[in-house]
N, C-alpha and C. Protein backbone atom coordinates (compact mmCIF):
# COMPACT_ATOMS: atom_id res chain seq x y z
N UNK A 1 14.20 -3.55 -28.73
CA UNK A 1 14.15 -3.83 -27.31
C UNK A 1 14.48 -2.55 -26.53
N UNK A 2 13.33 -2.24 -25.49
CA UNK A 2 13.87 -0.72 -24.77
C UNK A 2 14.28 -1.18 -23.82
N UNK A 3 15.53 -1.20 -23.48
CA UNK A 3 16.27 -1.05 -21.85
C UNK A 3 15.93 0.01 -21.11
N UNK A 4 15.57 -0.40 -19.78
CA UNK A 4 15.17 0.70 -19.00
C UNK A 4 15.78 0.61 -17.39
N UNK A 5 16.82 1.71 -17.29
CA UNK A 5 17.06 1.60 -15.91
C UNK A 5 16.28 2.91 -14.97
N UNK A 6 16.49 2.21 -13.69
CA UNK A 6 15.82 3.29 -13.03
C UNK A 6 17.00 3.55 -11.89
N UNK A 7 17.15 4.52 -11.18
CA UNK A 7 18.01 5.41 -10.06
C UNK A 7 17.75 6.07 -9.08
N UNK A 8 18.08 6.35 -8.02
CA UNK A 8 17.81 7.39 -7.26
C UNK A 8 17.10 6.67 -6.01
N UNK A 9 16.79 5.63 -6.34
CA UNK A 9 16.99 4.88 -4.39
C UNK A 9 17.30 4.71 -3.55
N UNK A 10 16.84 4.78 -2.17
CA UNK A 10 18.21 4.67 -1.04
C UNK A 10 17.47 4.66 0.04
N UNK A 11 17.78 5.02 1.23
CA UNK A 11 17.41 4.72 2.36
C UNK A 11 17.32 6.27 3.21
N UNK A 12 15.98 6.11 3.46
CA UNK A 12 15.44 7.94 3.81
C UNK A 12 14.67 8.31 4.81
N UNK A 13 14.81 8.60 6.05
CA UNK A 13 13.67 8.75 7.22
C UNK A 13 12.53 9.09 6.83
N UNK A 14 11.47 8.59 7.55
CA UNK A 14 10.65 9.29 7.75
C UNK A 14 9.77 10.64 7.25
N UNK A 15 9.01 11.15 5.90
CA UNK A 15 8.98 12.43 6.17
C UNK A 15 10.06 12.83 5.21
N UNK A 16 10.78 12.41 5.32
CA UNK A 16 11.96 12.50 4.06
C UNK A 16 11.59 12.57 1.98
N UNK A 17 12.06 12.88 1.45
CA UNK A 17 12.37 12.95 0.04
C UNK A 17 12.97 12.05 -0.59
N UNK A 18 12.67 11.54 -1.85
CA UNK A 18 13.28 10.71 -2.53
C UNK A 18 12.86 11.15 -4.28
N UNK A 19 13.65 11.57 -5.44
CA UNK A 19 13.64 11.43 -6.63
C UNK A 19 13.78 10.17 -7.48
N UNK A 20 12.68 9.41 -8.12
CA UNK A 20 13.33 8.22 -9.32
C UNK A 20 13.78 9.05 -10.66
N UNK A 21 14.65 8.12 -10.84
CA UNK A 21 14.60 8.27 -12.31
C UNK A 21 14.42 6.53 -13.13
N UNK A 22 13.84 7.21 -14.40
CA UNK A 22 13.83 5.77 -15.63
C UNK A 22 14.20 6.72 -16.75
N UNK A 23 15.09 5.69 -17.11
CA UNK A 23 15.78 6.14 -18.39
C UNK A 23 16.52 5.24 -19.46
N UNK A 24 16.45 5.67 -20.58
CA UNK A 24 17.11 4.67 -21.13
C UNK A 24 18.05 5.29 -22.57
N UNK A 25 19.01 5.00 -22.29
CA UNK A 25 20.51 5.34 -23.20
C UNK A 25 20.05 4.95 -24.90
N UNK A 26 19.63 3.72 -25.48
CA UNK A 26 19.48 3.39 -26.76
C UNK A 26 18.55 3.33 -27.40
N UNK A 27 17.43 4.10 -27.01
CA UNK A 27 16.55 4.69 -27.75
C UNK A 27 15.45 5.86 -27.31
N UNK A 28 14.29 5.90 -26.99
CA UNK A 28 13.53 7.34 -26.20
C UNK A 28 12.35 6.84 -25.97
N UNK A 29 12.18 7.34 -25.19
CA UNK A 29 10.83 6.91 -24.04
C UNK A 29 9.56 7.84 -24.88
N UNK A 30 10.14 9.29 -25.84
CA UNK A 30 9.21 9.91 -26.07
C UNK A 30 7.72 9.19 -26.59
N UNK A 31 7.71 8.49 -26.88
CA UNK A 31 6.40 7.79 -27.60
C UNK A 31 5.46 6.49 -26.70
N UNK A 32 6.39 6.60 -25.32
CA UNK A 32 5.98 5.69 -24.52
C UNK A 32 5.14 5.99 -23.18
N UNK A 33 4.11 5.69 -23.16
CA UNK A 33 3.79 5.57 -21.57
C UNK A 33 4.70 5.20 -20.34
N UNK A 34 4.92 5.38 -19.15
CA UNK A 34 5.77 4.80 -18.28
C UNK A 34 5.13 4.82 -17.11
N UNK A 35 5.10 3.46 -16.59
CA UNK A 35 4.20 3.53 -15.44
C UNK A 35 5.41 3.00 -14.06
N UNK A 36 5.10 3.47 -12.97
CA UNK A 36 5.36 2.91 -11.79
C UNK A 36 5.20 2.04 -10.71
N UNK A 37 5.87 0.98 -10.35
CA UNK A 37 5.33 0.15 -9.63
C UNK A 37 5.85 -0.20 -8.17
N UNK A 38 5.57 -0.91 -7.49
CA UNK A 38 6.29 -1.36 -6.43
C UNK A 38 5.79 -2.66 -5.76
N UNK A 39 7.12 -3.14 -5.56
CA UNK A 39 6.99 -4.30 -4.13
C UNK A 39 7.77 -4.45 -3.49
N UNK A 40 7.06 -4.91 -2.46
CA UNK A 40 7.87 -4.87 -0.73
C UNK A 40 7.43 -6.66 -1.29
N UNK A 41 8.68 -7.28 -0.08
CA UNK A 41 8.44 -8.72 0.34
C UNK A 41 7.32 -9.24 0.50
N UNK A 42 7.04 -10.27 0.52
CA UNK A 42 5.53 -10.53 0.71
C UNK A 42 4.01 -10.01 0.27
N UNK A 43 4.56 -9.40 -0.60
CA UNK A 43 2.84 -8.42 -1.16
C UNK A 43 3.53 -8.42 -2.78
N UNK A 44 2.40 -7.94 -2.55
CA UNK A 44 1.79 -8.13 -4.40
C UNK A 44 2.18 -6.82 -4.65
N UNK A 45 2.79 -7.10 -6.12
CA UNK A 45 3.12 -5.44 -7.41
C UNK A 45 1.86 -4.69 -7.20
N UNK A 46 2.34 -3.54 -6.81
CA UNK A 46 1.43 -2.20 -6.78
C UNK A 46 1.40 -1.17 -7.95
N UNK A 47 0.65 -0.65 -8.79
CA UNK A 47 0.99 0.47 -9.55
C UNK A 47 0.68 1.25 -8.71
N UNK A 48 2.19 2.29 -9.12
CA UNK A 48 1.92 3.61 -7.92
C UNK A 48 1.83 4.66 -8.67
N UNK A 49 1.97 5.10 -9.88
CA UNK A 49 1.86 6.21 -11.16
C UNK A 49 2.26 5.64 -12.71
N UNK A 50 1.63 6.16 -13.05
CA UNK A 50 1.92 6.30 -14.61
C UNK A 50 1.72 8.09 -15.11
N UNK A 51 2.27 7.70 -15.98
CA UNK A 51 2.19 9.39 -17.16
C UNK A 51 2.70 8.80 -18.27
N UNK A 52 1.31 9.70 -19.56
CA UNK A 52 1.33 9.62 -20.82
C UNK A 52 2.70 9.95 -21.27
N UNK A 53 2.54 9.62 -22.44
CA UNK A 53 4.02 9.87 -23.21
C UNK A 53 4.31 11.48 -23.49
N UNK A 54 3.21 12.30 -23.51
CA UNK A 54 3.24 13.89 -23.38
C UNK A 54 3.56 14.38 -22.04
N UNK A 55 3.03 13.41 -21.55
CA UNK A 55 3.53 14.18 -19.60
C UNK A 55 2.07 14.78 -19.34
N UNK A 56 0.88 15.00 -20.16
CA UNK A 56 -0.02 15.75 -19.97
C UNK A 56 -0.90 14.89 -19.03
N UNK A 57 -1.00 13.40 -19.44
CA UNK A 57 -1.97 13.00 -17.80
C UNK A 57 -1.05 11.95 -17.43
N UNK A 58 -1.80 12.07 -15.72
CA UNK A 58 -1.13 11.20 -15.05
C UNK A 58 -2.20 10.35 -14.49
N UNK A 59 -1.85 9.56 -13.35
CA UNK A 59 -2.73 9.02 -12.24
C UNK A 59 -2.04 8.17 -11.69
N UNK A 60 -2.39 8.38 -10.18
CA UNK A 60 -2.35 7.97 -9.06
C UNK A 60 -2.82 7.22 -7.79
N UNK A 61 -1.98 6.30 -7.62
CA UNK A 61 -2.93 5.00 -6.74
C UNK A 61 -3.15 6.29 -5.41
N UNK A 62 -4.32 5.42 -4.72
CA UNK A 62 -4.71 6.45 -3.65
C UNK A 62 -3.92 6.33 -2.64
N UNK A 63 -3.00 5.70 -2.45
CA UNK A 63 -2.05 5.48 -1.08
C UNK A 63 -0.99 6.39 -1.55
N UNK A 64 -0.22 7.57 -2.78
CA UNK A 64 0.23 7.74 -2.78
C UNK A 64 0.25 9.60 -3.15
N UNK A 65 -1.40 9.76 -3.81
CA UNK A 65 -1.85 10.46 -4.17
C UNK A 65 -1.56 11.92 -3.41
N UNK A 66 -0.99 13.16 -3.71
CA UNK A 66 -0.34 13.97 -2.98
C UNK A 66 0.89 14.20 -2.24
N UNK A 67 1.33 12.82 -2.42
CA UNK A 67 2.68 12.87 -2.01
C UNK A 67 3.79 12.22 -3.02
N UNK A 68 3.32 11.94 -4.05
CA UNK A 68 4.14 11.20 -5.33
C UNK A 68 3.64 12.36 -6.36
N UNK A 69 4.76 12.35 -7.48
CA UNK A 69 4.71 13.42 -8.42
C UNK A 69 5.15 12.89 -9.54
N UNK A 70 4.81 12.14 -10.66
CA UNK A 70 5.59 11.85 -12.06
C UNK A 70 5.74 12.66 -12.90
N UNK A 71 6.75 12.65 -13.48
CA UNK A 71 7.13 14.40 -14.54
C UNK A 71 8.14 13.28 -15.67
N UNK A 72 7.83 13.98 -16.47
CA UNK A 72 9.16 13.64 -17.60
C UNK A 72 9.56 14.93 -18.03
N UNK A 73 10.67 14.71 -18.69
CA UNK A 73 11.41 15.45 -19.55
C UNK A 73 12.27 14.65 -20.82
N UNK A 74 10.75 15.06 -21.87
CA UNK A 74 11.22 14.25 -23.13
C UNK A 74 12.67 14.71 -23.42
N UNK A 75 13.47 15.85 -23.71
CA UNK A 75 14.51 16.24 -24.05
C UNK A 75 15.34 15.62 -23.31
N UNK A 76 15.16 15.28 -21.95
CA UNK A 76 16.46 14.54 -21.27
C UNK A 76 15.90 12.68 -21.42
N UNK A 77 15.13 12.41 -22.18
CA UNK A 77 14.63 11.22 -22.15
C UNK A 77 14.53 10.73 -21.10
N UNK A 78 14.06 10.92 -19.83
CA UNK A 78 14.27 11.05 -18.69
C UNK A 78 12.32 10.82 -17.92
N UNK A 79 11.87 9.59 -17.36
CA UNK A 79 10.89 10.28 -16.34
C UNK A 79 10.99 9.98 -15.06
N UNK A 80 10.66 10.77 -14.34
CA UNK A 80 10.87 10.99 -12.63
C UNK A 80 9.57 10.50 -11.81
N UNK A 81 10.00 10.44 -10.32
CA UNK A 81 8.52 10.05 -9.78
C UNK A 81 9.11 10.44 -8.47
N UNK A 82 8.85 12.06 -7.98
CA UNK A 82 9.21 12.57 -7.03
C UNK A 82 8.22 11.93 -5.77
N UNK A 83 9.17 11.80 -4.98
CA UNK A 83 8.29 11.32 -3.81
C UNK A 83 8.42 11.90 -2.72
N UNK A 84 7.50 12.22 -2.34
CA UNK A 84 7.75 13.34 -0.55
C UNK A 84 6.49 12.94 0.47
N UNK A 85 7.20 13.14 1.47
CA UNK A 85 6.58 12.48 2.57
C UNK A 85 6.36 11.10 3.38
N UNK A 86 7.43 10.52 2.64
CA UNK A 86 7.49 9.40 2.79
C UNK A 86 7.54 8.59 3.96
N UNK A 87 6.65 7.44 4.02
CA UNK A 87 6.69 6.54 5.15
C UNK A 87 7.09 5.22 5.04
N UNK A 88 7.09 4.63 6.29
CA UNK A 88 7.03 3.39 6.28
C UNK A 88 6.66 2.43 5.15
N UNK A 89 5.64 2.26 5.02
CA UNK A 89 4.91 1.18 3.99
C UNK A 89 5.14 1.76 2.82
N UNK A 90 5.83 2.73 2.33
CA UNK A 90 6.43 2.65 1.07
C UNK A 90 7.80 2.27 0.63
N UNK A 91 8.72 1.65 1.43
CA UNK A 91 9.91 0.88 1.47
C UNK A 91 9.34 -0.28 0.44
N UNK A 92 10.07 -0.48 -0.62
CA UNK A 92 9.90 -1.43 -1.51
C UNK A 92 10.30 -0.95 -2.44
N UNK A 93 10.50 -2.20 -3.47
CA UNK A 93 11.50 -2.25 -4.79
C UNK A 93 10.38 -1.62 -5.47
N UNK A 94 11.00 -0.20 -6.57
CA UNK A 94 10.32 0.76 -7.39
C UNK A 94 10.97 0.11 -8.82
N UNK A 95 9.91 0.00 -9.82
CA UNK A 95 10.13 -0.54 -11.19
C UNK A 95 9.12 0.64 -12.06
N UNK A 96 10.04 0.83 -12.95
CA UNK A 96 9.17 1.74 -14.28
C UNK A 96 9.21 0.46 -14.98
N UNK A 97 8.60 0.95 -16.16
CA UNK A 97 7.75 0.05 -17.08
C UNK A 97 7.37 0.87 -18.20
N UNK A 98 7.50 0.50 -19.35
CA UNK A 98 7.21 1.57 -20.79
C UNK A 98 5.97 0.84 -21.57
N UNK A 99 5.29 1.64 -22.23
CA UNK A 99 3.89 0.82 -23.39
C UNK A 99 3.95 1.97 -24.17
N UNK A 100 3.80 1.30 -25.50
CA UNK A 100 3.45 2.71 -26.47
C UNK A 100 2.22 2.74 -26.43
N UNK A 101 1.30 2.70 -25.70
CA UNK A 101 -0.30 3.23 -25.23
C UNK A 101 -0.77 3.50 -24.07
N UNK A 102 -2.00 4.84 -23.92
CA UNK A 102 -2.62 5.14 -22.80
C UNK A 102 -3.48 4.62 -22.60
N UNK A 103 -3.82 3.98 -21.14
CA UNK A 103 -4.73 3.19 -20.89
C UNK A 103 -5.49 3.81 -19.80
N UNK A 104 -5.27 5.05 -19.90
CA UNK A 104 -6.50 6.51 -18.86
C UNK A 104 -6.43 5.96 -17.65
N UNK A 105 -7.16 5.63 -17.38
CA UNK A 105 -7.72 5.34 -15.38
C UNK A 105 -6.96 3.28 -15.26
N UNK A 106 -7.03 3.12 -16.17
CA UNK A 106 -6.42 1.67 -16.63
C UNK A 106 -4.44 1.20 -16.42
N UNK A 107 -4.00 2.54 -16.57
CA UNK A 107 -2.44 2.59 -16.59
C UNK A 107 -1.85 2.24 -15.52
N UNK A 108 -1.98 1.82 -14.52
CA UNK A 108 -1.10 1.33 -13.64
C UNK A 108 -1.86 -0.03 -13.18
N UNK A 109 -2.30 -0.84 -14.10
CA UNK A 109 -1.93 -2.31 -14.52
C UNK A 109 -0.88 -2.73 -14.99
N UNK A 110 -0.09 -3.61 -14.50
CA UNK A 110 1.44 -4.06 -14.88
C UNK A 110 1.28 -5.03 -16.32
N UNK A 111 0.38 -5.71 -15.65
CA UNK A 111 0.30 -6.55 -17.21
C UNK A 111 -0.18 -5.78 -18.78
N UNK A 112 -0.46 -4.14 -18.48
CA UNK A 112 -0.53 -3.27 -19.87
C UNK A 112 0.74 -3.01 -20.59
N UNK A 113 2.26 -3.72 -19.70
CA UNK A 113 3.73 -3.01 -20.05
C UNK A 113 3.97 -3.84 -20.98
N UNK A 114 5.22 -3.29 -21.41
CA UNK A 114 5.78 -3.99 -22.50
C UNK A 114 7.32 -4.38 -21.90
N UNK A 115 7.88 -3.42 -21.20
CA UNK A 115 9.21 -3.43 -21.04
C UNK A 115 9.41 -2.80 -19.49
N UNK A 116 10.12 -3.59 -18.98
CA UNK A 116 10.38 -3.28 -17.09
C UNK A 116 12.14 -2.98 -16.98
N UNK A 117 12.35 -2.36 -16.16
CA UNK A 117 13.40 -2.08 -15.66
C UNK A 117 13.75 -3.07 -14.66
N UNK A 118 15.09 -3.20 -13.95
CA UNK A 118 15.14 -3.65 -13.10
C UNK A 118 15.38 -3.14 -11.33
N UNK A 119 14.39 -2.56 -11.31
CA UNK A 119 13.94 -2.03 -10.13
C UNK A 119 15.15 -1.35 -8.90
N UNK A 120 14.36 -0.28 -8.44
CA UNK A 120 15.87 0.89 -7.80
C UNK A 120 15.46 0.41 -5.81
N UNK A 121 15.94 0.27 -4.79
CA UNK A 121 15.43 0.02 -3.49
C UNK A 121 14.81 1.07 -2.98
N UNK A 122 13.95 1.26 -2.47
CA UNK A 122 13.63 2.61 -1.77
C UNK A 122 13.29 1.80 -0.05
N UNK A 123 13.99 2.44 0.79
CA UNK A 123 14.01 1.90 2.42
C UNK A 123 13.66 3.42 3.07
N UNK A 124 12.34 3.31 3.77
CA UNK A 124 11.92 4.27 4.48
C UNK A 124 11.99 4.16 5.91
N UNK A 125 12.78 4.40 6.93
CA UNK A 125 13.35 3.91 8.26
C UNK A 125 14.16 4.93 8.71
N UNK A 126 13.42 4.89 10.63
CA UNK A 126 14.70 6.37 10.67
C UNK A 126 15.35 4.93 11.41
């Protein structure tokens, strides 16, 4: 069973910065895909990134594309999902998610996961 927490949420104006993290203490993400998701109240789970278990591809929903960044660092078992520029309509609960497979242009389907975190707040509001 992979436990997966995620961190680094909070409440950020406008235009502002925000870092995730997913990580998990009792075993390693290295062999896993990890994708990103989100929901706000009333709307439906969004995939907002994924990245292969190498870090070598990614992809990106188009609402977020240029202003979201996923990176890992297998050595810190550690993957991130830098976010800049942030607005409004991206306030909502952020969830990683692990699969030991790439699913290319396919990866930020939720129902491809195996294992979810329990999601970090992100509030975009000046």
């Amino acid at each position: 069973q992979l436990q997966l927490v995620e961190s680094g949420g909070g409440l950020v104006q406008p235009g502002g910065s925000l870092r995730l993290s997913c990580a998990t203490s009792r075993s390693t993400l290295n062999y896993y895909a990890i994708g990103w998701f989100r929901q706000a109240p009333g709307k439906e789970r969004e995939g907002v990134s994924c990245i292969s278990s190498s870090g070598g591809s990614t992809n990106y929903a188009s609402s977020v594309k240029g202003r979201f960044t996923a990176a890992r660092d297998n050595a810190e078992n550690t993957v991130y999902l830098q976010m800049n520029s942030l607005k409004p309509e991206d306030t909502a609960t952020y969830y990683c998610a692990a699969v030991r497979s790439w699913f290319g242009a396919m990866c930020r389907i939720g129902d491809s996961y195996t294992y979810w975190g329990q999601g970090t707040q992100v509030t975009v509001s000046s």
